[in-house]
C-alpha atoms as a PDB file:
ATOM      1  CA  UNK A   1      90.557 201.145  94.659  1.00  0.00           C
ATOM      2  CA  UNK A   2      88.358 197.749  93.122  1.00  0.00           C
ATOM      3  CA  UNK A   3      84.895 197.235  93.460  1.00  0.00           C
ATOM      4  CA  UNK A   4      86.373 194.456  95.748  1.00  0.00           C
ATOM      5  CA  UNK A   5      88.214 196.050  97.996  1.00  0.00           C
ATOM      6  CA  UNK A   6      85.939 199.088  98.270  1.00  0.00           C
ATOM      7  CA  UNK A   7      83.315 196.402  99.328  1.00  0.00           C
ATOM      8  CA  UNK A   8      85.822 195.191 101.872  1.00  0.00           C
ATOM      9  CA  UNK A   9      86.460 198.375 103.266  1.00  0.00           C
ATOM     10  CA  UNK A  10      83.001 198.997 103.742  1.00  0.00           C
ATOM     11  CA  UNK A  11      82.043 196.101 105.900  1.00  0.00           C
ATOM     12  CA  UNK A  12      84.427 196.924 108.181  1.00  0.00           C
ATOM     13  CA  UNK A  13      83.515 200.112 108.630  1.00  0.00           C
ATOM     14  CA  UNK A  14      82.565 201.455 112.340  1.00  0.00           C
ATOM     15  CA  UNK A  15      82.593 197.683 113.518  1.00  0.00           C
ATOM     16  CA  UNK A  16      82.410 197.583 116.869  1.00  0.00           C
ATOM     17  CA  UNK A  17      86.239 196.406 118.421  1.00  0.00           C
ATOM     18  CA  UNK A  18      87.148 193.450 120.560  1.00  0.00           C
ATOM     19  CA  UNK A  19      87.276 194.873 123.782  1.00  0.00           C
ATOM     20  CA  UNK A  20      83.169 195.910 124.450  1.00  0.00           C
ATOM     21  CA  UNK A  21      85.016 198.868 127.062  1.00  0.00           C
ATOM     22  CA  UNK A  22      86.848 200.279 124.130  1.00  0.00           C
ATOM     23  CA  UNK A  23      83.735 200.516 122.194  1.00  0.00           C
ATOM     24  CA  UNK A  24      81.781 202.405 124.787  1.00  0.00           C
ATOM     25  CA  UNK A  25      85.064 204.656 125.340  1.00  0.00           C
ATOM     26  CA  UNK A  26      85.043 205.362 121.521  1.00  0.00           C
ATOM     27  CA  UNK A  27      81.081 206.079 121.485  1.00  0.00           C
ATOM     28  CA  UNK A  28      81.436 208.461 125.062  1.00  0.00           C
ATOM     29  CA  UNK A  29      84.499 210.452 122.942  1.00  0.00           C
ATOM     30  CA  UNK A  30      82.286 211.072 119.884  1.00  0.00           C
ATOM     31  CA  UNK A  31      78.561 211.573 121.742  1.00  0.00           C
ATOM     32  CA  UNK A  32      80.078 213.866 124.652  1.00  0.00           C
ATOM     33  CA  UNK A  33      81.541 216.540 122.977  1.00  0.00           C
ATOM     34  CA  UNK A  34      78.445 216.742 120.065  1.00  0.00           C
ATOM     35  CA  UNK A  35      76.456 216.836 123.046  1.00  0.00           C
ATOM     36  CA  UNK A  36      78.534 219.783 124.294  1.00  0.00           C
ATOM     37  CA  UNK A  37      78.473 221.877 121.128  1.00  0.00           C
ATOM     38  CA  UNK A  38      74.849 221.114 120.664  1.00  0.00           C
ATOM     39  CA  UNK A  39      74.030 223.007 123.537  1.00  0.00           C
ATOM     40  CA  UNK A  40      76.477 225.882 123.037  1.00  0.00           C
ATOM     41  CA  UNK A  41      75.025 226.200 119.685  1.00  0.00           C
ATOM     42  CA  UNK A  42      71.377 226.056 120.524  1.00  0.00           C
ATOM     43  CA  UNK A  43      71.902 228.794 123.089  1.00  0.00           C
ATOM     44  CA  UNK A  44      73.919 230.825 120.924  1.00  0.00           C
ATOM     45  CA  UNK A  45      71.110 230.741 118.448  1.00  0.00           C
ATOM     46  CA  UNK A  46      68.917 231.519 121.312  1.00  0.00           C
ATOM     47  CA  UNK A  47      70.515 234.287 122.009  1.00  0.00           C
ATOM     48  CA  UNK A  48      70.691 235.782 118.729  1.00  0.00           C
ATOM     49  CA  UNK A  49      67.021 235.756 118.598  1.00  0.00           C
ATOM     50  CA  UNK A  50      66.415 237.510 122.145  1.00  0.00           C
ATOM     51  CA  UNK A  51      67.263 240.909 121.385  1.00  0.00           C
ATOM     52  CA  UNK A  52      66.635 243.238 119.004  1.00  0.00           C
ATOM     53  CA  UNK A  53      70.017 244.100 117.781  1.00  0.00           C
ATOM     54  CA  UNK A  54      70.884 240.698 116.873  1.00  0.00           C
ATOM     55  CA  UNK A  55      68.002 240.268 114.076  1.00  0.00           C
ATOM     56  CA  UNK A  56      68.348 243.564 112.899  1.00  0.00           C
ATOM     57  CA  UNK A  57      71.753 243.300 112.261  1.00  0.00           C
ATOM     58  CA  UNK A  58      73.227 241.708 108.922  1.00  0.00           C
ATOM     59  CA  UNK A  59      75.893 240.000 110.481  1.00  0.00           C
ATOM     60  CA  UNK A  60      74.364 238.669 113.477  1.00  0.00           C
ATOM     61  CA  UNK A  61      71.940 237.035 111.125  1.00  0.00           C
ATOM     62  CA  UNK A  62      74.291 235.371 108.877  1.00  0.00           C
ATOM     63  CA  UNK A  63      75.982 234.290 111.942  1.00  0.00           C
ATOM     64  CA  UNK A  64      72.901 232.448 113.353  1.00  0.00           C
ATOM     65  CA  UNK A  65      72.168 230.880 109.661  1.00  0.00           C
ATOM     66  CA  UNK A  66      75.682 229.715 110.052  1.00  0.00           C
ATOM     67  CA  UNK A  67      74.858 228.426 113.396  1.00  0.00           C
ATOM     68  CA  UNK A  68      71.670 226.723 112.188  1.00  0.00           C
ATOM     69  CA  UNK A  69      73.034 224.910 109.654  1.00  0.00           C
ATOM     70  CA  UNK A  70      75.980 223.899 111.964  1.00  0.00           C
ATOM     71  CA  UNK A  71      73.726 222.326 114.460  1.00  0.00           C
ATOM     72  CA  UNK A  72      71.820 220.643 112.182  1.00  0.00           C
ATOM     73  CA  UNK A  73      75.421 219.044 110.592  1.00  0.00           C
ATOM     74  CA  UNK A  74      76.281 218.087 114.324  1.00  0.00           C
ATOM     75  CA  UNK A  75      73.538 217.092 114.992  1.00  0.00           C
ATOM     76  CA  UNK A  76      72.742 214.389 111.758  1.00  0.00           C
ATOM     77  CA  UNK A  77      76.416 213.883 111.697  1.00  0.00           C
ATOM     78  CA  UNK A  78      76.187 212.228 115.116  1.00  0.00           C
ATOM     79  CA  UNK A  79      72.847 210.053 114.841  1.00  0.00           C
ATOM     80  CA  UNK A  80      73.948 208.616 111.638  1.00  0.00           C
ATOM     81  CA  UNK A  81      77.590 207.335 113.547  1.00  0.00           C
ATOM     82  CA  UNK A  82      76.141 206.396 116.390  1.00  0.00           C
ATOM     83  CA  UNK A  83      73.215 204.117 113.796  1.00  0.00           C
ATOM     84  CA  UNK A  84      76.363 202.659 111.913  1.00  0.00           C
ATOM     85  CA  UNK A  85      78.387 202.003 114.977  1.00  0.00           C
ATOM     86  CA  UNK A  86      75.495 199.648 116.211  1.00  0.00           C
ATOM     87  CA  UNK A  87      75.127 198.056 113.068  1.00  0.00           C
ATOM     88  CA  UNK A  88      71.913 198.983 111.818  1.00  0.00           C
ATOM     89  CA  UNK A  89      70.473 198.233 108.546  1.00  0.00           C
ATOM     90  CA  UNK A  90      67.963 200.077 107.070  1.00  0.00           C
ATOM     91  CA  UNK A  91      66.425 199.819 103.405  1.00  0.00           C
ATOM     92  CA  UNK A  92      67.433 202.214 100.038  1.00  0.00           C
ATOM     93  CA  UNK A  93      65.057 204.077 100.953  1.00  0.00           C
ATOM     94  CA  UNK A  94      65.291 206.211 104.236  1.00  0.00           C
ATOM     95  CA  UNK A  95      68.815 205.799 103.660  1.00  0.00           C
ATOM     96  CA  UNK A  96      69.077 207.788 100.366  1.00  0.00           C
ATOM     97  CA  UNK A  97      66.635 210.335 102.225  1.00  0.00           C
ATOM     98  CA  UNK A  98      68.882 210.967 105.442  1.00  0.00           C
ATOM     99  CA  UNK A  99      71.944 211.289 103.556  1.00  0.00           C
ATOM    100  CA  UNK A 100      70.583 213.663 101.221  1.00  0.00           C
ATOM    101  CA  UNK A 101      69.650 215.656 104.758  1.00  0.00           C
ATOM    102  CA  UNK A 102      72.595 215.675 105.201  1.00  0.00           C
ATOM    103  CA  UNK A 103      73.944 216.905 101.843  1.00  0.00           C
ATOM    104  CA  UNK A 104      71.478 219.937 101.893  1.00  0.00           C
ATOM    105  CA  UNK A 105      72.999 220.690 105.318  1.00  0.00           C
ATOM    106  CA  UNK A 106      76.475 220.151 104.327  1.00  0.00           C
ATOM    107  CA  UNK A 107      76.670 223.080 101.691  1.00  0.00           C
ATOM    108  CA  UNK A 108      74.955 225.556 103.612  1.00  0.00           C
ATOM    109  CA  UNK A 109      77.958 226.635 106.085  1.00  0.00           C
ATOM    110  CA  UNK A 110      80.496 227.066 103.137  1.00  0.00           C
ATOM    111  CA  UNK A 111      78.563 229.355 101.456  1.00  0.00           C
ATOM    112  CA  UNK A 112      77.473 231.173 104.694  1.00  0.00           C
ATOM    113  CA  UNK A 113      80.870 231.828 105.457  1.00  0.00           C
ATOM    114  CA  UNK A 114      81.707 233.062 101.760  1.00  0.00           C
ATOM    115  CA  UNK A 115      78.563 235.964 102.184  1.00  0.00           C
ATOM    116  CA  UNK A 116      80.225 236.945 105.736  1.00  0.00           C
ATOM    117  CA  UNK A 117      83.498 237.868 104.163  1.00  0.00           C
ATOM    118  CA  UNK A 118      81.586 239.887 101.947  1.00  0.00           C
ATOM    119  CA  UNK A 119      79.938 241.738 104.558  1.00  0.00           C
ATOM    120  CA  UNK A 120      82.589 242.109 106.409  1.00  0.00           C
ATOM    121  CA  UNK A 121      84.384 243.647 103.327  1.00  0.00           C
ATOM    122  CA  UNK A 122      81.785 246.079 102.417  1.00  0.00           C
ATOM    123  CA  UNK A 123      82.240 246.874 106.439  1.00  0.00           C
ATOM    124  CA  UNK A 124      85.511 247.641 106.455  1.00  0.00           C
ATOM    125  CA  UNK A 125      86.541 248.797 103.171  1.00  0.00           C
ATOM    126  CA  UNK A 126      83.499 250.884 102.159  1.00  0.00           C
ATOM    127  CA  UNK A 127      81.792 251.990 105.064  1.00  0.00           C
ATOM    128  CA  UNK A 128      79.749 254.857 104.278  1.00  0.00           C
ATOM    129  CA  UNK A 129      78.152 252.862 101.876  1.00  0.00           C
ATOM    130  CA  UNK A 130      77.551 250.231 103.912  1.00  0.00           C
ATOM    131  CA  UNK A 131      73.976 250.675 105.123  1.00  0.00           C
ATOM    132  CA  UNK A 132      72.661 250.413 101.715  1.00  0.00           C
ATOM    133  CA  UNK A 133      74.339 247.346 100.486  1.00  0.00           C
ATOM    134  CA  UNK A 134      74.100 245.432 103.435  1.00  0.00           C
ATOM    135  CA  UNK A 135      70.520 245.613 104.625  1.00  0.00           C
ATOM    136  CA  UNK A 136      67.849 243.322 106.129  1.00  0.00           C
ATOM    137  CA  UNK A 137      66.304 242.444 102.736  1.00  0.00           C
ATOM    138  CA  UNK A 138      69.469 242.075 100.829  1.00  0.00           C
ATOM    139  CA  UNK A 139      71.026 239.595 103.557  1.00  0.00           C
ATOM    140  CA  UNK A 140      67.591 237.393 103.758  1.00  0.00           C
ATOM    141  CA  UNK A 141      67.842 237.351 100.218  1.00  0.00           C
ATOM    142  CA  UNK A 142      71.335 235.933 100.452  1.00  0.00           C
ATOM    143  CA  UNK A 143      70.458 233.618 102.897  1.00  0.00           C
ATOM    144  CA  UNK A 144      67.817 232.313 100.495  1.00  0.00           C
ATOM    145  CA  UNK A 145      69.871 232.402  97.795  1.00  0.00           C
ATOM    146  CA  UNK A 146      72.353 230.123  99.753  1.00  0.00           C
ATOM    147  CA  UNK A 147      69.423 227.512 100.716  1.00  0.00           C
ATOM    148  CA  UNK A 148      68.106 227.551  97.422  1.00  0.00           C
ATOM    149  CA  UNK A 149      71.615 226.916  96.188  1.00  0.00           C
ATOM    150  CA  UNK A 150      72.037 224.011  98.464  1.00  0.00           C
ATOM    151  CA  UNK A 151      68.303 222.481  97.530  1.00  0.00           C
ATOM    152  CA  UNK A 152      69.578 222.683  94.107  1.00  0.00           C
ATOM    153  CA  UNK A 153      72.493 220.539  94.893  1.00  0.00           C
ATOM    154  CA  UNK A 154      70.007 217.878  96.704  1.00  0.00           C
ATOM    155  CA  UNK A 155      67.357 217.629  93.752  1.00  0.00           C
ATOM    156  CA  UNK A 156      71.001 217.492  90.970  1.00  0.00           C
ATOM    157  CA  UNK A 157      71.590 214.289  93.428  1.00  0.00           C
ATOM    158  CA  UNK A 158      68.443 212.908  93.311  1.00  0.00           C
ATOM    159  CA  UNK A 159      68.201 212.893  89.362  1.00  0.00           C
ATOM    160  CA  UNK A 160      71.769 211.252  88.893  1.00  0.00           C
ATOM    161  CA  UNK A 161      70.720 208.928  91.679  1.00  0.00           C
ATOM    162  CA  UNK A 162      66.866 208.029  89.730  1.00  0.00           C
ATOM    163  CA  UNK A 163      69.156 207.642  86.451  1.00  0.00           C
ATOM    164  CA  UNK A 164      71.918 205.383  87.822  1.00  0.00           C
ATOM    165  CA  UNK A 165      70.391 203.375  90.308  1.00  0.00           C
ATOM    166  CA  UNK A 166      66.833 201.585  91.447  1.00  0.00           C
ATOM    167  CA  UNK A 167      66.023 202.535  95.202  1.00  0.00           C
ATOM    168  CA  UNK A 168      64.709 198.658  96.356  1.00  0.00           C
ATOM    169  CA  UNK A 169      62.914 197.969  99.452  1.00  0.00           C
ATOM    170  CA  UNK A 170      64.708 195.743 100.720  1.00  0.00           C
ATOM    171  CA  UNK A 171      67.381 195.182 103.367  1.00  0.00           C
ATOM    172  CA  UNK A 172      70.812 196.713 102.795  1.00  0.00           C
ATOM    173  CA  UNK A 173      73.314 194.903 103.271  1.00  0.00           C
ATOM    174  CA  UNK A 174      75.668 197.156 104.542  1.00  0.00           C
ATOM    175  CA  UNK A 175      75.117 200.002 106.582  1.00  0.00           C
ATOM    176  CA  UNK A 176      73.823 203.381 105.239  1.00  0.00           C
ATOM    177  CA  UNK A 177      76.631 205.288 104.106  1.00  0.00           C
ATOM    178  CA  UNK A 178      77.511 207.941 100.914  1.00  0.00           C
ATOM    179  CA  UNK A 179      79.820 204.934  99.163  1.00  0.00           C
ATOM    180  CA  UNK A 180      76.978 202.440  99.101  1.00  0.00           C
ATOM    181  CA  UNK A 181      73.843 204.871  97.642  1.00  0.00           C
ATOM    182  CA  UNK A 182      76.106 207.232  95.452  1.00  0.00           C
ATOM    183  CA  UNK A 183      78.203 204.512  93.988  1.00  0.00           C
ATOM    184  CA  UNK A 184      78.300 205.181  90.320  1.00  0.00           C
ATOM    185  CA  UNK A 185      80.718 207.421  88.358  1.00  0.00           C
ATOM    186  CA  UNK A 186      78.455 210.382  87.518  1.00  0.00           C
ATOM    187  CA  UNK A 187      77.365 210.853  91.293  1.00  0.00           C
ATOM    188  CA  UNK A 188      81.237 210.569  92.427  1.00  0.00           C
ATOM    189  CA  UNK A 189      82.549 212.979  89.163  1.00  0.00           C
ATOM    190  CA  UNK A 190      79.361 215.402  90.561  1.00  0.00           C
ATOM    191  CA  UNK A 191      80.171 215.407  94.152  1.00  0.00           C
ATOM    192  CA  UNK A 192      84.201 216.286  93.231  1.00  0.00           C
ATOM    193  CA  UNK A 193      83.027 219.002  91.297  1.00  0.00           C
ATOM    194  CA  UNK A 194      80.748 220.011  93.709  1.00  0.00           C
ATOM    195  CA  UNK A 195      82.852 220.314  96.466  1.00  0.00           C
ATOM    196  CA  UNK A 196      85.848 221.853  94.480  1.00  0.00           C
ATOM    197  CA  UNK A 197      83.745 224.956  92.987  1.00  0.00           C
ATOM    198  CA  UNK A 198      82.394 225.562  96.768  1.00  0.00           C
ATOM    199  CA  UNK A 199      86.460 225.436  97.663  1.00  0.00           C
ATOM    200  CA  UNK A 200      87.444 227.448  94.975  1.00  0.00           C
ATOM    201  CA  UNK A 201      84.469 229.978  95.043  1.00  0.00           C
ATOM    202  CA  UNK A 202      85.050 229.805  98.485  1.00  0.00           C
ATOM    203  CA  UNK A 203      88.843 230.561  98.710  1.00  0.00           C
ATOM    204  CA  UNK A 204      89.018 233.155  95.810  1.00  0.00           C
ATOM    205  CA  UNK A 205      86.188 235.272  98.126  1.00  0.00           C
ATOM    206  CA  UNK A 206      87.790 235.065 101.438  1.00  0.00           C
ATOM    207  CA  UNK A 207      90.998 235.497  99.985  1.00  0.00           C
ATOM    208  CA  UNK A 208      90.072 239.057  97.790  1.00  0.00           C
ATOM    209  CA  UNK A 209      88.584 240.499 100.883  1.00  0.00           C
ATOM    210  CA  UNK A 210      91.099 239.620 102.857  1.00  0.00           C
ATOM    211  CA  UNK A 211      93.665 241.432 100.382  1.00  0.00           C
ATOM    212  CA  UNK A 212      91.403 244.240 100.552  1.00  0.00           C
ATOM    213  CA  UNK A 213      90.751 244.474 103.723  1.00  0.00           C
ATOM    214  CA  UNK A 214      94.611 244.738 104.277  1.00  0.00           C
ATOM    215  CA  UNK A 215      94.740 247.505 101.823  1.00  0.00           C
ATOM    216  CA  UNK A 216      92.186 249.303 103.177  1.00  0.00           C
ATOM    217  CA  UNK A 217      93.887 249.268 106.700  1.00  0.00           C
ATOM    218  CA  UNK A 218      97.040 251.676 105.094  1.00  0.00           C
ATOM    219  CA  UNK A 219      94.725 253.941 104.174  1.00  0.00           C
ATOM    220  CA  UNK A 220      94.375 256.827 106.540  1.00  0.00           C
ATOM    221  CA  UNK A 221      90.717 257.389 106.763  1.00  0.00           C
ATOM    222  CA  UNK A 222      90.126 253.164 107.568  1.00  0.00           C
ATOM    223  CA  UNK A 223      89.918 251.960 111.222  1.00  0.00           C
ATOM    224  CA  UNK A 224      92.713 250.165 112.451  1.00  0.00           C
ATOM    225  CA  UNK A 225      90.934 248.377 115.158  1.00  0.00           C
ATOM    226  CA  UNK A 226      88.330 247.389 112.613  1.00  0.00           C
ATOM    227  CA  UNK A 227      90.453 246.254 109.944  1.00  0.00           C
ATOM    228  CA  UNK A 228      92.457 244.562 112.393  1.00  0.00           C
ATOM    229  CA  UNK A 229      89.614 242.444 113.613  1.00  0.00           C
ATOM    230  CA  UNK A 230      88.220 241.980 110.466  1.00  0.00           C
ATOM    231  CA  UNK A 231      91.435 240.332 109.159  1.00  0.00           C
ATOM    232  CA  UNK A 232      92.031 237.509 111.833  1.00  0.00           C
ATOM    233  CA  UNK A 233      88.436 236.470 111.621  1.00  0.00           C
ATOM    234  CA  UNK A 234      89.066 236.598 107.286  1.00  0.00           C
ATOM    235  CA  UNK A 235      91.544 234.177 108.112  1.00  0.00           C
ATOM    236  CA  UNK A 236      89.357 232.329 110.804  1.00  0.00           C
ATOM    237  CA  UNK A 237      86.739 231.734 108.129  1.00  0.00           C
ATOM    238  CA  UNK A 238      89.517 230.588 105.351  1.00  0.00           C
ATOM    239  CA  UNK A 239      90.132 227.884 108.449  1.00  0.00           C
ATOM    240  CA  UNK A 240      86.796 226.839 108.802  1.00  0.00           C
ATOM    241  CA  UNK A 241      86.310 226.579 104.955  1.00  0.00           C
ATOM    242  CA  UNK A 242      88.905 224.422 104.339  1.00  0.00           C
ATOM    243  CA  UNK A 243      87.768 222.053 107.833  1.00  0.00           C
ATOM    244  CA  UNK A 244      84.175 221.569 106.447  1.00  0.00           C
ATOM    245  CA  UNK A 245      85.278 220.791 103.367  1.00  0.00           C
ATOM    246  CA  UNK A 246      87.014 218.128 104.214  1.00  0.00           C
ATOM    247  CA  UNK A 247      84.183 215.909 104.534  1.00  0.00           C
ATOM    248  CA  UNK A 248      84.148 215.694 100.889  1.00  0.00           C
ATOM    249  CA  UNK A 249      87.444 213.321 101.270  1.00  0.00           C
ATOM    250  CA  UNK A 250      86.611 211.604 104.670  1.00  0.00           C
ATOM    251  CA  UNK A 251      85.403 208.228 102.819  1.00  0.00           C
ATOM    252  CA  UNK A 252      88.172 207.858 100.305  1.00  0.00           C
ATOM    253  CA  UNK A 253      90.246 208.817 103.499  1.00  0.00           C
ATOM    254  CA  UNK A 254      88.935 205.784 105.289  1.00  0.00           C
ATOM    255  CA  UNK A 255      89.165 203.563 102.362  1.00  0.00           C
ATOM    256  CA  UNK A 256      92.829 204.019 102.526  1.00  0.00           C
ATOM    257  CA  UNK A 257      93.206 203.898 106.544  1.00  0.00           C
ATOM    258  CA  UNK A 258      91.143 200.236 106.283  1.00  0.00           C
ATOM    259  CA  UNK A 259      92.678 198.956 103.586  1.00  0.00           C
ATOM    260  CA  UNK A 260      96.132 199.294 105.155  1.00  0.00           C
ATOM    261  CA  UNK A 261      95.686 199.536 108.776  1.00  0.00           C
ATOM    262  CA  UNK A 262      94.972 196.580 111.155  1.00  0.00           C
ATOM    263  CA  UNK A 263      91.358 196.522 112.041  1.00  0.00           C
ATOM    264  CA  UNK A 264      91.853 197.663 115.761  1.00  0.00           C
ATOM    265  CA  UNK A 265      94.107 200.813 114.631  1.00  0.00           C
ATOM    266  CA  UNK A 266      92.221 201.379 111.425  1.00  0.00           C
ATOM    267  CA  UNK A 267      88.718 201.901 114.040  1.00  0.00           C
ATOM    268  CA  UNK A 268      90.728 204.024 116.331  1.00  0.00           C
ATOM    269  CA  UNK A 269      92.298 206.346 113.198  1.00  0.00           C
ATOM    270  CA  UNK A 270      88.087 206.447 111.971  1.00  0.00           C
ATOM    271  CA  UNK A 271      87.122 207.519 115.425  1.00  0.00           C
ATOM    272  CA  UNK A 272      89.694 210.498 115.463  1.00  0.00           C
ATOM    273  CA  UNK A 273      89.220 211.780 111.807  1.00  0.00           C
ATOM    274  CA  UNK A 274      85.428 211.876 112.509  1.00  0.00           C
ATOM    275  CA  UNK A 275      86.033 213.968 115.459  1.00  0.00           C
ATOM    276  CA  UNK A 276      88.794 216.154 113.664  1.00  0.00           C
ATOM    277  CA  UNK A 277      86.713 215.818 109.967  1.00  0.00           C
ATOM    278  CA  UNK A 278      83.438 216.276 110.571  1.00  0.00           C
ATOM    279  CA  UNK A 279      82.884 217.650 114.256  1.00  0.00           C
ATOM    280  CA  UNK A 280      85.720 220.094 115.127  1.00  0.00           C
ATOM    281  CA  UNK A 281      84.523 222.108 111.818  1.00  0.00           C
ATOM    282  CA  UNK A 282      81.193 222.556 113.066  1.00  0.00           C
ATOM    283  CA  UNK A 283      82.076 223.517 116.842  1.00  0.00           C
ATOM    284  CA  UNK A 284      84.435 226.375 115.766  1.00  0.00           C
ATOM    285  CA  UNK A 285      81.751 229.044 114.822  1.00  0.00           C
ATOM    286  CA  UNK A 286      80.678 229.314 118.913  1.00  0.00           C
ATOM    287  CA  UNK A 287      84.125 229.867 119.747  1.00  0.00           C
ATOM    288  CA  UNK A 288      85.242 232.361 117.003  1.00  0.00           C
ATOM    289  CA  UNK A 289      82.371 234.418 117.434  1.00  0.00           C
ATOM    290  CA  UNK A 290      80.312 233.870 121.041  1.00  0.00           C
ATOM    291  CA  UNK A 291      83.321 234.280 122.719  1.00  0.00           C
ATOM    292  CA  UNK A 292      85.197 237.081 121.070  1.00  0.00           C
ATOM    293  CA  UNK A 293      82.019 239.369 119.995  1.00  0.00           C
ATOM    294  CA  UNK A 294      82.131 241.694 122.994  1.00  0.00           C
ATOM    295  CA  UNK A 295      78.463 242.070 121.835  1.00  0.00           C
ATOM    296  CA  UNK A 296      77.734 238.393 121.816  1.00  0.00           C
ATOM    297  CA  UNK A 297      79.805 237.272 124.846  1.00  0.00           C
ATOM    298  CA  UNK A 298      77.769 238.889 128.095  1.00  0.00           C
ATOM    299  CA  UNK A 299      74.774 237.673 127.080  1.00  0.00           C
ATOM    300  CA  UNK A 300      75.583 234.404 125.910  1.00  0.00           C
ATOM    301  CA  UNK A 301      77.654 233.970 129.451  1.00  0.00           C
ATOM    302  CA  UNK A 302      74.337 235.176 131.026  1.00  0.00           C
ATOM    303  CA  UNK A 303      71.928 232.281 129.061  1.00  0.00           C
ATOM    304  CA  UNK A 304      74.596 229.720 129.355  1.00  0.00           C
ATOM    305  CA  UNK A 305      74.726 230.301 133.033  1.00  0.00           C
ATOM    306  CA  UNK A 306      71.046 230.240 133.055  1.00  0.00           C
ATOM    307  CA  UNK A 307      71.403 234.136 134.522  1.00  0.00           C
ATOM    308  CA  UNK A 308      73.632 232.721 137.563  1.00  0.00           C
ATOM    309  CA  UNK A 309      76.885 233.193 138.221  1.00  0.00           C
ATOM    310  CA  UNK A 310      77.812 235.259 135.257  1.00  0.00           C
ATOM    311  CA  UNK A 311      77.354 238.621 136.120  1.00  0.00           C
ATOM    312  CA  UNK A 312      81.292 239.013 137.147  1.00  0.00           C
ATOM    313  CA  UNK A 313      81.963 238.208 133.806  1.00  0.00           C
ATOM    314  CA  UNK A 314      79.814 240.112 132.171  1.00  0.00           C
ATOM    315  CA  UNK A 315      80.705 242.901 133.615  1.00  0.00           C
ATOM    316  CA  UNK A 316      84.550 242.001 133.172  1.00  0.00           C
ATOM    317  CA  UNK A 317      83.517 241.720 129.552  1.00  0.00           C
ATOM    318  CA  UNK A 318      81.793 245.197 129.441  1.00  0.00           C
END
């Protein structure tokens, strides 16, 4: 794509439509269900941290890093749409800051999911070994390691963006967005290769424990149940890698959808690949694991219930 037609498809760009109803429609679809997960999230997360055996269990406590970082996607994800939908315009500044938020945020959940398959590899596949590889202090180093990692990506940014570019105060003049801060060709060729080595690191994990995993479950002394379990959510997790890394292609994606849609359609095709893209990713960790943890599922029932109302449930859970 030009310079001028990428500077065409940007001002149009989460313009409001026409019809003022269809705009408020369009805003309602996007806010509700964020608003939705948010919640489920946050209690989830709550939840983790109200008993004992959730922070003193490995996976429970990748599980609410994952959930962290989740929220905080949804979360940023949502503000920033709802800011460009209105139109706002802020200066180089603040915008270069919030979008490297949301950067740090966006790498964390990959990687989060990449250290679960691990553990649950090492869970299924060498279990008597288990409690010494996975501890406390070897999983919160992990989950440093994977902040740290993500940091590292944010500062990388910032250099190439000091080098290339001259953050003015004044007025954008489009909204605040990835293609209009991280414009030039060393940013772009850095955030491909970025994005591809957490894919392919990514992938190559999830896949080799999943092969193992499936070998492990012929052998006689492995339990089926386990193994069983620990395969579909493998394959859950290869699902929700590939979904949240498909923000890396949502702009060029709506490059192409503006540049050869009518404006109406074009807004209405944005509005459902930022649901699909960027929000459906992020909502999927709740439902994989609050509701099909047997551990998880009473008491989250119980908190999201507000302790009302849930105990049939919980005990048809139990």
């Amino acid at each position: 794509m030009s310079s001028s037609d990428q500077s065409a498809a940007n001002t149009t760009l989460l313009r409001p439509p026409p019809q003022l109803e269809e705009y408020w429609l369009f805003i309602i679809m996007t806010t509700a269900p964020s608003c939705v997960f948010l919640y489920i999230n946050s209690t989830i997360i709550f939840t983790l941290g109200s008993k004992a055996v959730f922070y003193h269990t490995s996976r429970y406590i990748l599980l609410q890093n994952l959930l962290v970082a989740d929220t905080c996607q949804i979360a940023y994800s949502q503000v920033m749409f709802l800011i460009a939908s209105a139109r706002v315009r802020t200066t180089y500044v603040p915008c270069t800051a919030a979008l490297l938020l949301g950067n740090f945020f966006n790498g964390v959940s990959p990687l989060t999911l990449t250290m679960m398959s691990l553990e649950r590899f090492v869970a299924v596949c060498d279990p008597l070994r288990y409690p010494t590889i996975v501890t406390i202090q070897t999983t919160a180093q992990a989950v440093a390691g994977v902040w740290a990692f993500s940091a590292l990506n944010v500062l990388t940014r910032v250099l190439l963006l000091l080098r290339f570019r001259a953050l003015d105060s004044v007025l954008m003049v489009d909204v605040c967005g990835q293609q209009n801060i991280f414009s030039d060709p060393a940013s772009d060729l850095y955030s491909k290769a970025y994005f591809g080595f957490l894919f392919a690191s990514g992938s190559v994990v999830i896949a080799s424990t999943y092969v193992g995993v499936v070998l492990a479950a012929k052998s006689a002394t492995t339990n089926k149940s386990s193994a069983r379990k620990a395969r579909k959510t493998l394959l859950l997790h290869l699902v929700q890698l590939v979904l949240s890394l498909l923000s890396a292609i949502h702009h060029p994606i709506l490059f192409s959808v503006h540049s050869s849609l009518p404006k109406a359609t074009a807004i209405r095709v944005q509005i459902l690949l930022y649901l699909v893209v960027i929000i459906v990713p992020r909502c999927l960790s709740p439902l994989i694991y609050g509701l099909r943890d047997q551990t998880v599922r009473p008491v989250l029932l119980q908190h999201l219930c507000c302790g009302w109302r849930c105990s049939g449930s919980e005990r048809q859970s139990q």
